[in-house]
C-alpha atoms as a PDB file:
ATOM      1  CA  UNK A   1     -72.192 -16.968-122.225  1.00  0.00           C
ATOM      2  CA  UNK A   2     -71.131 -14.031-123.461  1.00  0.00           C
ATOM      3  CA  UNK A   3     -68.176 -11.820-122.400  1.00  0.00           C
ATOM      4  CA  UNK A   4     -67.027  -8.278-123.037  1.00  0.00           C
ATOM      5  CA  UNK A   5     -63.301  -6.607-123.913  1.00  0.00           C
ATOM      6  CA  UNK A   6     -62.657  -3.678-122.638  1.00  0.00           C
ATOM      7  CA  UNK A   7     -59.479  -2.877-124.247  1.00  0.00           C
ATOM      8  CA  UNK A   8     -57.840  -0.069-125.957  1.00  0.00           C
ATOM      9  CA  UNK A   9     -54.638  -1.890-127.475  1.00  0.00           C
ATOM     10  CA  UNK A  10     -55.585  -3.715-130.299  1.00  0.00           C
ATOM     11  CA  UNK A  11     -53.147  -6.217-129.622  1.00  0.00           C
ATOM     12  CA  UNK A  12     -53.534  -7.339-126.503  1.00  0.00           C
ATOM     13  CA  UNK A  13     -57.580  -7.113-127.393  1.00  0.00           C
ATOM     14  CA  UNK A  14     -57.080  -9.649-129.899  1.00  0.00           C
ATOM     15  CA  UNK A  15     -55.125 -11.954-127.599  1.00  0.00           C
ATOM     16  CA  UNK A  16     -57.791 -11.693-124.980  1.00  0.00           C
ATOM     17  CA  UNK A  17     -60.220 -12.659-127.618  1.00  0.00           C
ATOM     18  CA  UNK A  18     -58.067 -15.618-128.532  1.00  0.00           C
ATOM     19  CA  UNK A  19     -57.770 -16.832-124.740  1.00  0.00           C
ATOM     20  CA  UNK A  20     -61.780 -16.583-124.503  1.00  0.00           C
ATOM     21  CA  UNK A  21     -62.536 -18.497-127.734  1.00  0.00           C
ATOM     22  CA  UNK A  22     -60.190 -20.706-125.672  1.00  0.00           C
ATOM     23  CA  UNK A  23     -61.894 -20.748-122.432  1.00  0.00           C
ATOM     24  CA  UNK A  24     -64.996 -21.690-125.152  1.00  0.00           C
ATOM     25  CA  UNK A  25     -67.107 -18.301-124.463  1.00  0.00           C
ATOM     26  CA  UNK A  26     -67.829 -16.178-127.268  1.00  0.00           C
ATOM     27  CA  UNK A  27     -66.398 -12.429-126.962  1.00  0.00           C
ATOM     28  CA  UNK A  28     -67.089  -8.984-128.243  1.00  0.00           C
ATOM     29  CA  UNK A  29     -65.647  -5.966-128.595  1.00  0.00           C
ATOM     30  CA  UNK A  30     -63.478  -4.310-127.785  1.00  0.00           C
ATOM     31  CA  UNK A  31     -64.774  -1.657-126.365  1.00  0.00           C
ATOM     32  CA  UNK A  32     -62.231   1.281-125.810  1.00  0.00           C
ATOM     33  CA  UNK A  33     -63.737   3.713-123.525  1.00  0.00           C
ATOM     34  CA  UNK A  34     -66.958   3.667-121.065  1.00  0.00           C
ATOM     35  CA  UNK A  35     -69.389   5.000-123.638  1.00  0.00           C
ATOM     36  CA  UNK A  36     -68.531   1.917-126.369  1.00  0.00           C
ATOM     37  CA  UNK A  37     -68.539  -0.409-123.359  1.00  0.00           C
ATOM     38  CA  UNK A  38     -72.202   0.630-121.947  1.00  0.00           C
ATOM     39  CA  UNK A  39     -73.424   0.851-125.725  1.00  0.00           C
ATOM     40  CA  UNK A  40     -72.641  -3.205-125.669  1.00  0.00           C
ATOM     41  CA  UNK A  41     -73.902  -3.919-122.639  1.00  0.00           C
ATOM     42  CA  UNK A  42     -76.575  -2.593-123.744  1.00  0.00           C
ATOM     43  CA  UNK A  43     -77.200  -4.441-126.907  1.00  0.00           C
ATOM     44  CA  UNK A  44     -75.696  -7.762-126.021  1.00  0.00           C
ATOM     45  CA  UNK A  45     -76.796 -10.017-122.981  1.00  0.00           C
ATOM     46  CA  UNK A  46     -73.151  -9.877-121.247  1.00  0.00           C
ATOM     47  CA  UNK A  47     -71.953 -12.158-119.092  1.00  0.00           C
ATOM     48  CA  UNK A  48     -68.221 -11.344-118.237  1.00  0.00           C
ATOM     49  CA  UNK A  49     -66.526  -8.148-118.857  1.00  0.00           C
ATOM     50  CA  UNK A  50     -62.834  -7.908-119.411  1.00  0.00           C
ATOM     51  CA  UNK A  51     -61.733  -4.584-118.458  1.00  0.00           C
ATOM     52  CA  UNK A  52     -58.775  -2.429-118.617  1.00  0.00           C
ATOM     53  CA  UNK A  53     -58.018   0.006-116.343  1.00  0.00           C
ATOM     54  CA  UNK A  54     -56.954   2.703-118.850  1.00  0.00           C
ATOM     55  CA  UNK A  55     -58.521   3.007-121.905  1.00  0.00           C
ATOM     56  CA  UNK A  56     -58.282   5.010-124.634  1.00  0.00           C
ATOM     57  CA  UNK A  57     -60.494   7.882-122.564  1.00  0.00           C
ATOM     58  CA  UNK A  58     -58.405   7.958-119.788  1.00  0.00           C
ATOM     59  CA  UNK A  59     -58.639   5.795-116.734  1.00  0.00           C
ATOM     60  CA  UNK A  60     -61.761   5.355-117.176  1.00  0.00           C
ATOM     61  CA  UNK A  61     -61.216   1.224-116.414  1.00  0.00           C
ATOM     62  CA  UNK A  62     -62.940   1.427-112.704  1.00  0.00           C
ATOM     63  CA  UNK A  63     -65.922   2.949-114.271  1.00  0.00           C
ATOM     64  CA  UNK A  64     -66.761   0.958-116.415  1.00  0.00           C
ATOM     65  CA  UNK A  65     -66.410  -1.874-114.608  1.00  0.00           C
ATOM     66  CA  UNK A  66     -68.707  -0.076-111.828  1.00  0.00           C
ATOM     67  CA  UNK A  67     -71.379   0.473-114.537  1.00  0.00           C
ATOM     68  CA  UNK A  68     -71.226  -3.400-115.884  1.00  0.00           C
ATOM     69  CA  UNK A  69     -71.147  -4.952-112.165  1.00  0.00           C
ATOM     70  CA  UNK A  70     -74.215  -2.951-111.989  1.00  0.00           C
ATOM     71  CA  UNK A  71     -75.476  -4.627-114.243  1.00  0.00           C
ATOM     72  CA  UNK A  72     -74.832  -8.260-112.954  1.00  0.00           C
ATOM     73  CA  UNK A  73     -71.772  -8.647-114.965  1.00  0.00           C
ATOM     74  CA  UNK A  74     -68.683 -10.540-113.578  1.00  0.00           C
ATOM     75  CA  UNK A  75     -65.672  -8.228-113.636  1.00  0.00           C
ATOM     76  CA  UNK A  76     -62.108  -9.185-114.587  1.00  0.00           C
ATOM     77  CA  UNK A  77     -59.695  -6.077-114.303  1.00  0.00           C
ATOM     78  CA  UNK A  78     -56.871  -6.914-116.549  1.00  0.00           C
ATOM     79  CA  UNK A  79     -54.723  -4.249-116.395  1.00  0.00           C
ATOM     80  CA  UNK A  80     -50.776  -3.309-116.163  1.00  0.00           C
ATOM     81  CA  UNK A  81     -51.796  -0.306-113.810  1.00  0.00           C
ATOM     82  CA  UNK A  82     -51.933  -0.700-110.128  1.00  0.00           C
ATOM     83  CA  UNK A  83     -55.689  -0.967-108.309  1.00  0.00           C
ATOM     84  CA  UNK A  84     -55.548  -0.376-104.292  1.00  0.00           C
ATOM     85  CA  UNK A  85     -58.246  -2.519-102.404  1.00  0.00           C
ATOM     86  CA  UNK A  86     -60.298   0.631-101.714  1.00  0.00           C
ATOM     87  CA  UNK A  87     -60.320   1.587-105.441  1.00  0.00           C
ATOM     88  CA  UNK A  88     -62.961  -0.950-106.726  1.00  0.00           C
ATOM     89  CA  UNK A  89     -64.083  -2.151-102.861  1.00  0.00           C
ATOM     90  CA  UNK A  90     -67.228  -2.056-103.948  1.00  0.00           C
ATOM     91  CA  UNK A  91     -66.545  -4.121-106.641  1.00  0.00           C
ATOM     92  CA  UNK A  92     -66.445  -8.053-106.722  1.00  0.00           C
ATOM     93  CA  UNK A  93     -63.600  -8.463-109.290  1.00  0.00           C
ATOM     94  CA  UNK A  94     -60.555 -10.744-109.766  1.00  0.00           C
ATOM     95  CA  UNK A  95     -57.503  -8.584-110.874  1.00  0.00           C
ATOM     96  CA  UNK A  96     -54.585 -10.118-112.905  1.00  0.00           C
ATOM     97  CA  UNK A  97     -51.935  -8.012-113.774  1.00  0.00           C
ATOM     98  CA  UNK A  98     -50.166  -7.588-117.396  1.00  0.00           C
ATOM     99  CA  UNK A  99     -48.661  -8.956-119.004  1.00  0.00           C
ATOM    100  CA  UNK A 100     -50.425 -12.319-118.205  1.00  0.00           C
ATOM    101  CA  UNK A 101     -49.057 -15.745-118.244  1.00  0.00           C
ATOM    102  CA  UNK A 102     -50.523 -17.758-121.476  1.00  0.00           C
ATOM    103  CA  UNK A 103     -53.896 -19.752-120.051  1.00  0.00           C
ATOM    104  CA  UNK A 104     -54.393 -16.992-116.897  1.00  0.00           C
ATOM    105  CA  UNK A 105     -57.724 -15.155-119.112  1.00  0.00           C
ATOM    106  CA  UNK A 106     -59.133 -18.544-119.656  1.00  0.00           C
ATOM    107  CA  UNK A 107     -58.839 -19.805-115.913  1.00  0.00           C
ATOM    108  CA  UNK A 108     -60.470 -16.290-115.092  1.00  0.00           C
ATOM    109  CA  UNK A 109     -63.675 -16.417-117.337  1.00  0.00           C
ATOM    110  CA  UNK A 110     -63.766 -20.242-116.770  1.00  0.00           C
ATOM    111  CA  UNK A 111     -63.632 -19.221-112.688  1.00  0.00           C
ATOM    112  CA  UNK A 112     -66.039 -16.110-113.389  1.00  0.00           C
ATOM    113  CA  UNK A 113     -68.575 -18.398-115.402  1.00  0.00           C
ATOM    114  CA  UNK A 114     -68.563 -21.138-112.737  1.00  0.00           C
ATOM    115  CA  UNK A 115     -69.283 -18.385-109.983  1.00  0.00           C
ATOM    116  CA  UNK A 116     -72.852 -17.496-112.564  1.00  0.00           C
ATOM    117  CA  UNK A 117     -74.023 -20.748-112.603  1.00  0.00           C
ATOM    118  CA  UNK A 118     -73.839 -21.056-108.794  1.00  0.00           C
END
């Protein structure tokens, strides 16, 4: 499986690529904005996205992971912003909120990955 980043900080991209190595899923990206992170799902068969809620376009975070669930993808919001319920209702998602404890990114895609198998 493969899974997305949809991150603008470069730091906190390269940790979530650490904790997915982890997890034992290879990653891409990041992607930093909606048009970078349709341009990989396009040329990659994505499993999981990782997704910020404010990237480096704005807060454009509930787009993009509109336009990947779309797409079949499994959606974890990963944000330090705040997301009401109605925001991304339509949405199935988990949400964990930076910063995360050490471990929490690799219980999500190991959770998200379990739920694609089903």
């Amino acid at each position: 499986m493969l899974a997305l980043i949809c991150e603008d900080d470069p730091l906190i991209a390269r940790d979530l690529l650490d904790e997915i190595a982890a997890a034992g899923m290879t990653a891409i990206g990041p992607a930093r904005n909606l048009a970078e992170a349709v341009a990989a799902a396009d040329a990659h068969q994505i499993s999981i996205a990782v997704v910020d809620l404010t990237l480096n376009d704005g807060r454009s975070g509930m787009a993009v992971a509109r336009a990947l669930h779309r797409r079949g993808i499994a959606i974890i919001v990963c944000s330090g912003g705040q997301l009401s319920p109605e925001e991304l209702s339509d949405v199935d998602h988990m949400f964990l909120r930076k910063p995360m404890p050490p471990g929490a990114i690799a219980d999500c895609i190991r959770a998200a990955a379990h739920r694609l198998r089903e």
